[in-house]
Protein backbone atom coordinates (compact mmCIF):
# COMPACT_ATOMS: atom_id res chain seq x y z
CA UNK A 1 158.99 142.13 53.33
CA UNK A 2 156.35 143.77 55.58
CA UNK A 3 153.29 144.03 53.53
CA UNK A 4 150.95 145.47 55.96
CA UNK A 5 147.58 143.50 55.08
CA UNK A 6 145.77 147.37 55.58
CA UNK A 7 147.08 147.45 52.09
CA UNK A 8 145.39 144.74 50.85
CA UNK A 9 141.77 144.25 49.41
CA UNK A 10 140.55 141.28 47.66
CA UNK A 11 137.34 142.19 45.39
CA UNK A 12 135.00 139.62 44.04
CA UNK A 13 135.63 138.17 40.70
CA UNK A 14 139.69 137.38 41.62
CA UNK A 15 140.65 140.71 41.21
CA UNK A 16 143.56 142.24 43.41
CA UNK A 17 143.81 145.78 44.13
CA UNK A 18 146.63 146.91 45.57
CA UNK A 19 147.38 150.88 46.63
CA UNK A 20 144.80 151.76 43.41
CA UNK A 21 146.59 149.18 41.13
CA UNK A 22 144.31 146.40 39.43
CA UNK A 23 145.79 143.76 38.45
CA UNK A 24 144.04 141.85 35.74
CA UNK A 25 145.41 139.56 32.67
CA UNK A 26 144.81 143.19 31.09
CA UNK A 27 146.22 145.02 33.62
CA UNK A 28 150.43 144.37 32.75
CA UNK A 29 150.97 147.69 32.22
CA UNK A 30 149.38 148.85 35.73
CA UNK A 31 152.83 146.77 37.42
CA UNK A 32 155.05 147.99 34.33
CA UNK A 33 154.44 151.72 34.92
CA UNK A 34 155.46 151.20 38.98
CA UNK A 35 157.74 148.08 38.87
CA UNK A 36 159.26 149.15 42.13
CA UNK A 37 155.60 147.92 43.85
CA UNK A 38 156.97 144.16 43.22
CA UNK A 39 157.14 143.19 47.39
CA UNK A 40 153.13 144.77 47.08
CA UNK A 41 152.19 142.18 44.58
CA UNK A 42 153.79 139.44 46.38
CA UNK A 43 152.56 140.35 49.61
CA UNK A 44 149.17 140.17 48.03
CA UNK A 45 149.13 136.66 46.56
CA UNK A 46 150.79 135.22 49.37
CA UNK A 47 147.51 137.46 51.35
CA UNK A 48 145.35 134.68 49.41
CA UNK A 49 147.32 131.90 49.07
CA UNK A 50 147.64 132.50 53.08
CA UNK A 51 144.33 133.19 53.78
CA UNK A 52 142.63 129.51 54.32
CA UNK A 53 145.46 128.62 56.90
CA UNK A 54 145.06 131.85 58.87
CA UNK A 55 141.47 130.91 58.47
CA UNK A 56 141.82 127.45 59.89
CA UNK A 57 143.87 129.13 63.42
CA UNK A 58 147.42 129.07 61.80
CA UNK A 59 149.42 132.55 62.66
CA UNK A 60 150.96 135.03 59.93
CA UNK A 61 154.53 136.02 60.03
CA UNK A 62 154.88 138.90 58.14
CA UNK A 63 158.29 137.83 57.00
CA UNK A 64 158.45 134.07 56.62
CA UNK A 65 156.64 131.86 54.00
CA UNK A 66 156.56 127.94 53.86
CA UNK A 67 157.52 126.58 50.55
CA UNK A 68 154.14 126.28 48.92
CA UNK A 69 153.12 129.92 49.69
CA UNK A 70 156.58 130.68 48.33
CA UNK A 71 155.94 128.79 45.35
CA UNK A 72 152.73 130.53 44.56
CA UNK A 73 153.90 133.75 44.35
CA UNK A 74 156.87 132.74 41.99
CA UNK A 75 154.31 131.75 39.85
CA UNK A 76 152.65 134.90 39.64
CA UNK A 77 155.90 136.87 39.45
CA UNK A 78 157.25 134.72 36.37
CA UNK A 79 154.46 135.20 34.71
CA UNK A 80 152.95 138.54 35.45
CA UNK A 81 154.87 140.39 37.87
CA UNK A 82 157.34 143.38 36.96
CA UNK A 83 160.57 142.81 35.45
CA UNK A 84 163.59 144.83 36.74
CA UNK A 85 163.57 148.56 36.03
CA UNK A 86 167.23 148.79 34.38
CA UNK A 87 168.19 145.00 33.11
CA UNK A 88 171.39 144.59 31.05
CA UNK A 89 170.89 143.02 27.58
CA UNK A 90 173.81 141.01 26.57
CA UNK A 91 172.36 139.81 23.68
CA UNK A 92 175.73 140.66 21.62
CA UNK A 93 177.31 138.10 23.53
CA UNK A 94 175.17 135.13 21.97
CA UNK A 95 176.62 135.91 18.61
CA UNK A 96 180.07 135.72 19.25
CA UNK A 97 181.03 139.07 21.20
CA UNK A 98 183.15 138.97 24.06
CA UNK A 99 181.58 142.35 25.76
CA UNK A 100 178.14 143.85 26.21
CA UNK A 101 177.09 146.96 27.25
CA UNK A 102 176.34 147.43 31.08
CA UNK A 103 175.12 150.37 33.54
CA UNK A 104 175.33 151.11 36.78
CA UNK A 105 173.19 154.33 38.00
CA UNK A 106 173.52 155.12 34.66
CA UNK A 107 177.01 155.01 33.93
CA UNK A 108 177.98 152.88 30.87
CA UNK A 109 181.03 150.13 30.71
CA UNK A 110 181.91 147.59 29.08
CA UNK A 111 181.24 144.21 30.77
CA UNK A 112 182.82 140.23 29.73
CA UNK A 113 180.50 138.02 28.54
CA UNK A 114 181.82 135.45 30.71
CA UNK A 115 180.59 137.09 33.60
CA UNK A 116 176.72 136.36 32.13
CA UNK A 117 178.36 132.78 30.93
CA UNK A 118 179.43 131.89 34.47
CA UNK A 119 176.91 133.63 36.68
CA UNK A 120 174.04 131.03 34.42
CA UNK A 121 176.35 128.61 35.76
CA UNK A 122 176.22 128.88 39.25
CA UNK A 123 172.53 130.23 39.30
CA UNK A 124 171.68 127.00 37.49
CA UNK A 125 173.95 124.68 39.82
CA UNK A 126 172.54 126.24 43.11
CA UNK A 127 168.95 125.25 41.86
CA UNK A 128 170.41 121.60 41.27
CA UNK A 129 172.09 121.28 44.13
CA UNK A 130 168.97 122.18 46.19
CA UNK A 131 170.25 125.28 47.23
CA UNK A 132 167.69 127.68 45.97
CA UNK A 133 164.44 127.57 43.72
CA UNK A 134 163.66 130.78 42.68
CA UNK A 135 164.77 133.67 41.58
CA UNK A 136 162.82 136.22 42.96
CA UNK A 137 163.03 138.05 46.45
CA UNK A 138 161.67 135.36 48.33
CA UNK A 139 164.12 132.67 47.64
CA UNK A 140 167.24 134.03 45.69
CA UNK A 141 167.63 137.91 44.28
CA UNK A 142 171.17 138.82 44.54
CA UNK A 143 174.29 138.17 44.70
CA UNK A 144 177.11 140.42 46.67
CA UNK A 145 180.26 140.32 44.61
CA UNK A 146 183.11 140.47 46.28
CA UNK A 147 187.01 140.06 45.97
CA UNK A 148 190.71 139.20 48.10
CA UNK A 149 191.50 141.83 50.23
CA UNK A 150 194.71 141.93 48.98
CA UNK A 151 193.71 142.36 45.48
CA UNK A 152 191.32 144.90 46.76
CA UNK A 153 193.72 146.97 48.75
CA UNK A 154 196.25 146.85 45.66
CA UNK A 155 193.77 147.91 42.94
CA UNK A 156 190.44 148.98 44.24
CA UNK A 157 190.08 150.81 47.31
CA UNK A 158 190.10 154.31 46.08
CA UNK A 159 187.71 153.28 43.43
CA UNK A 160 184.43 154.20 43.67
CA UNK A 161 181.31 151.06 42.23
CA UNK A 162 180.95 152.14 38.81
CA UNK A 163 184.96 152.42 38.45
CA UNK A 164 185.57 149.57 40.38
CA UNK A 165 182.72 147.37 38.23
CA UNK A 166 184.36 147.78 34.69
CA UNK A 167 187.77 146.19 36.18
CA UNK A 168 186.77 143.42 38.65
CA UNK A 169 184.18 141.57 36.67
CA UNK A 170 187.67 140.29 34.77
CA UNK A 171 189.14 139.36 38.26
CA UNK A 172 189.82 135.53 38.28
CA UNK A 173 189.51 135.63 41.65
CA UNK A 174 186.12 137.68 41.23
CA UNK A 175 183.72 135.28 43.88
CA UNK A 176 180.19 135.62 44.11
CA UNK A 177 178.12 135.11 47.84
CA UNK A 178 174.43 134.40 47.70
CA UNK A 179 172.12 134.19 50.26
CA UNK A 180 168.70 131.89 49.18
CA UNK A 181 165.47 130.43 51.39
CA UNK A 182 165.60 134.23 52.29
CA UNK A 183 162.39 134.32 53.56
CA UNK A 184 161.41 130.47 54.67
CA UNK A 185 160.20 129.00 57.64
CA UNK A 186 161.16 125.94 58.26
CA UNK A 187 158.48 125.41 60.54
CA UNK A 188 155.29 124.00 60.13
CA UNK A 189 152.45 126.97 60.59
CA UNK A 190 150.03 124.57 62.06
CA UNK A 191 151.88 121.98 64.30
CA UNK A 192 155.27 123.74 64.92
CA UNK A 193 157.51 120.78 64.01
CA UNK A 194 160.38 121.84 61.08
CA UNK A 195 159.33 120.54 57.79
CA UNK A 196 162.30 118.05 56.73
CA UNK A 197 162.61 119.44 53.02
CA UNK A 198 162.50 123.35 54.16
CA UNK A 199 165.23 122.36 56.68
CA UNK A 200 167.42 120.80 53.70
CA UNK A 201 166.95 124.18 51.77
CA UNK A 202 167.58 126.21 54.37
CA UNK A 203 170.51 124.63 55.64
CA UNK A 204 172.17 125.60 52.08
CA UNK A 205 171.11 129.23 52.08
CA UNK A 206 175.06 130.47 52.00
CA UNK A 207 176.35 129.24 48.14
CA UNK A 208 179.85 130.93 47.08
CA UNK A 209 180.23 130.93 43.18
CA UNK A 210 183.37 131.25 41.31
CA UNK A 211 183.78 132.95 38.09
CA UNK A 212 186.62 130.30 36.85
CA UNK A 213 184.84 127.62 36.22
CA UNK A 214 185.12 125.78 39.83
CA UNK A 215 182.01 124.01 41.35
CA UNK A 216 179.55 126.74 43.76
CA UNK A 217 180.45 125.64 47.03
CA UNK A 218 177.85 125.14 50.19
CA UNK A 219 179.25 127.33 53.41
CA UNK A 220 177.97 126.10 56.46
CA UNK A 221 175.93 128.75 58.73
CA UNK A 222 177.53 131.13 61.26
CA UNK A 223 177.36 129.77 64.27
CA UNK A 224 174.48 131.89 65.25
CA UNK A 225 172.67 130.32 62.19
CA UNK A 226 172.74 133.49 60.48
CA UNK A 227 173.72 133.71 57.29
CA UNK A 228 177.49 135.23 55.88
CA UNK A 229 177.09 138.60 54.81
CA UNK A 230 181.37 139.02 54.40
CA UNK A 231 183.67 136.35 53.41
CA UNK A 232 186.60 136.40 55.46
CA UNK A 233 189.59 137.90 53.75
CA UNK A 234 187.77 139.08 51.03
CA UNK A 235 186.15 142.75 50.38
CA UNK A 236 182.61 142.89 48.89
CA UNK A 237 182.72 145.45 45.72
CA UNK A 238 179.33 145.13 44.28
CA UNK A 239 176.06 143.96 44.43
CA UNK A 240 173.81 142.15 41.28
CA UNK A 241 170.63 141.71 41.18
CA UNK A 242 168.50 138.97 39.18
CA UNK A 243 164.53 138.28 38.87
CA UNK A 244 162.78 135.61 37.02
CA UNK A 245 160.38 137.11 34.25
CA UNK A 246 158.91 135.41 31.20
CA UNK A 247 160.33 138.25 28.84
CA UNK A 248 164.25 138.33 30.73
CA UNK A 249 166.70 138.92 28.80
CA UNK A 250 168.75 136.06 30.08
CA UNK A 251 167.74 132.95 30.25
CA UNK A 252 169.38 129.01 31.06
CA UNK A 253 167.56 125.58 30.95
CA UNK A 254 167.05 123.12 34.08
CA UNK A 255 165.35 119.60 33.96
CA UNK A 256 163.74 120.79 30.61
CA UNK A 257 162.59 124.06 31.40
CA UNK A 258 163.49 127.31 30.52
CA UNK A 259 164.60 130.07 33.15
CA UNK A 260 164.38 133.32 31.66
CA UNK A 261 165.58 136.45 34.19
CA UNK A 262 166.77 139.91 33.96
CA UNK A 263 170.37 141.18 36.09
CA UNK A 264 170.95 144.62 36.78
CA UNK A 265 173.70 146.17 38.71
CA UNK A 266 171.48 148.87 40.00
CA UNK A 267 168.97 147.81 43.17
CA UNK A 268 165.47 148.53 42.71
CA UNK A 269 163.81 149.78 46.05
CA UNK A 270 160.50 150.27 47.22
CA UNK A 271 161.15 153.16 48.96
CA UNK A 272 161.14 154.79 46.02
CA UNK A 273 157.55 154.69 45.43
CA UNK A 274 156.04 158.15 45.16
């Protein structure tokens, strides 16, 4: 996320303008009409929230946030910022329906329900296990699907996505890898020494979810401290997607609140802004 601050103004009376787009409480329809500019709105609160540490000799790293500036711009974004551009509605399946209509680059197929059933579950577990706290593209966005090798190499491999998607969200064996704290420091900006609760969040970045109903399990760093991008023995098939939004079609309930979010199988990228 390398918001170049060039891009940024900040106008009196709290106004944000950001490549010609105000944003306002008036203004939703600015970020509706170009929902792909979602990194430009988050690069511009965090500009703000950022702006009385940079002020006070702290340094900016144009990729890592602590926890409160993260926090901050989930705010926004759960509130006001743009909702994916092609979210599934399985609304069907909350009156009894065991499929829902899904798309992927706009292909229709017929999706489980379970799949929306069990992917609340783990998406709620890895917020109480401490794993993640957002779902947005600072903390948690995605999820790469992925299945055995075997399986894959008996069923799949000649299969291109959108064949391969109507099958394998039935796999048991269907496992799901996220990657969260994607863009923490764990690091103090002021004094340099790791911030305990950061490092706790961190250190669970890698979650594995299983569509059967097992527990999301914690994998431990590569040895490099990167995070997994392949499970061993297993091929990755697909990629979802998932942001918070107050109007998501989806939604599950933590500690007493309501998480509403959109998933889409299709990515949304800011390179294609026109």
């Amino acid at each position: 996320m390398r918001t170049s601050l060039g891009l940024l103004r900040i106008l009196k009376g709290g106004r944000i303008s950001i490549l010609g787009l105000s944003q306002k409480q008036s203004g939703q329809q600015d970020l509706k009409s170009h929902p792909s500019n979602l990194l430009l709105v988050l690069g511009a609160l965090l500009f703000v929230a950022l702006s009385a540490r940079l002020g006070s000799g702290a340094t900016l790293d144009s990729w890592y946030f602590t926890a409160t500036d993260i926090e901050v711009a989930y705010r926004y974004q759960e509130q006001f910022g743009p909702r994916l551009q092609r979210p599934i509605n399985p609304s069907v399946c909350y009156y009894g329906q065991q499929e829902f209509s899904a798309a992927y680059q706009g292909k229709e197929f017929k999706a489980p329900c379970s799949f929306i059933s069990e992917t609340k579950r783990q998406l709620r577990a890895m917020i109480e296990d401490g794993a993640a706290r957002y779902l947005f593209p600072l903390d948690a966005d995605h999820a790469h699907l992925a299945i055995p090798t075997e399986i894959w190499e008996a069923k799949y491999r000649n299969l291109a996505t959108g064949e391969i998607l109507a099958e394998v969200l039935r796999e048991p064996k269907l496992v799901a890898l996220y990657h969260t704290a994607e863009h923490l420091t764990v690091a103090d900006p002021k004094t340099g020494p790791e911030l305990s609760q950061a490092k706790d969040w961190h250190a669970k970045r890698n979650v594995l979810g299983f569509f059967d109903g097992r527990q999301n399990k914690i994998l431990p760093p590569n040895s490099d401290g990167s995070g997994h991008s392949k499970l061993e023995d297993y091929e990755n098939v697909a990629t979802v997607y998932f942001l918070a939004h107050r109007w998501g079609e989806i939604v599950f309930s933590i500690n007493g609140k309501s998480v509403p979010f959109d998933l889409s199988f299709d990515e949304d990228s800011p390179a294609l802004i026109p």
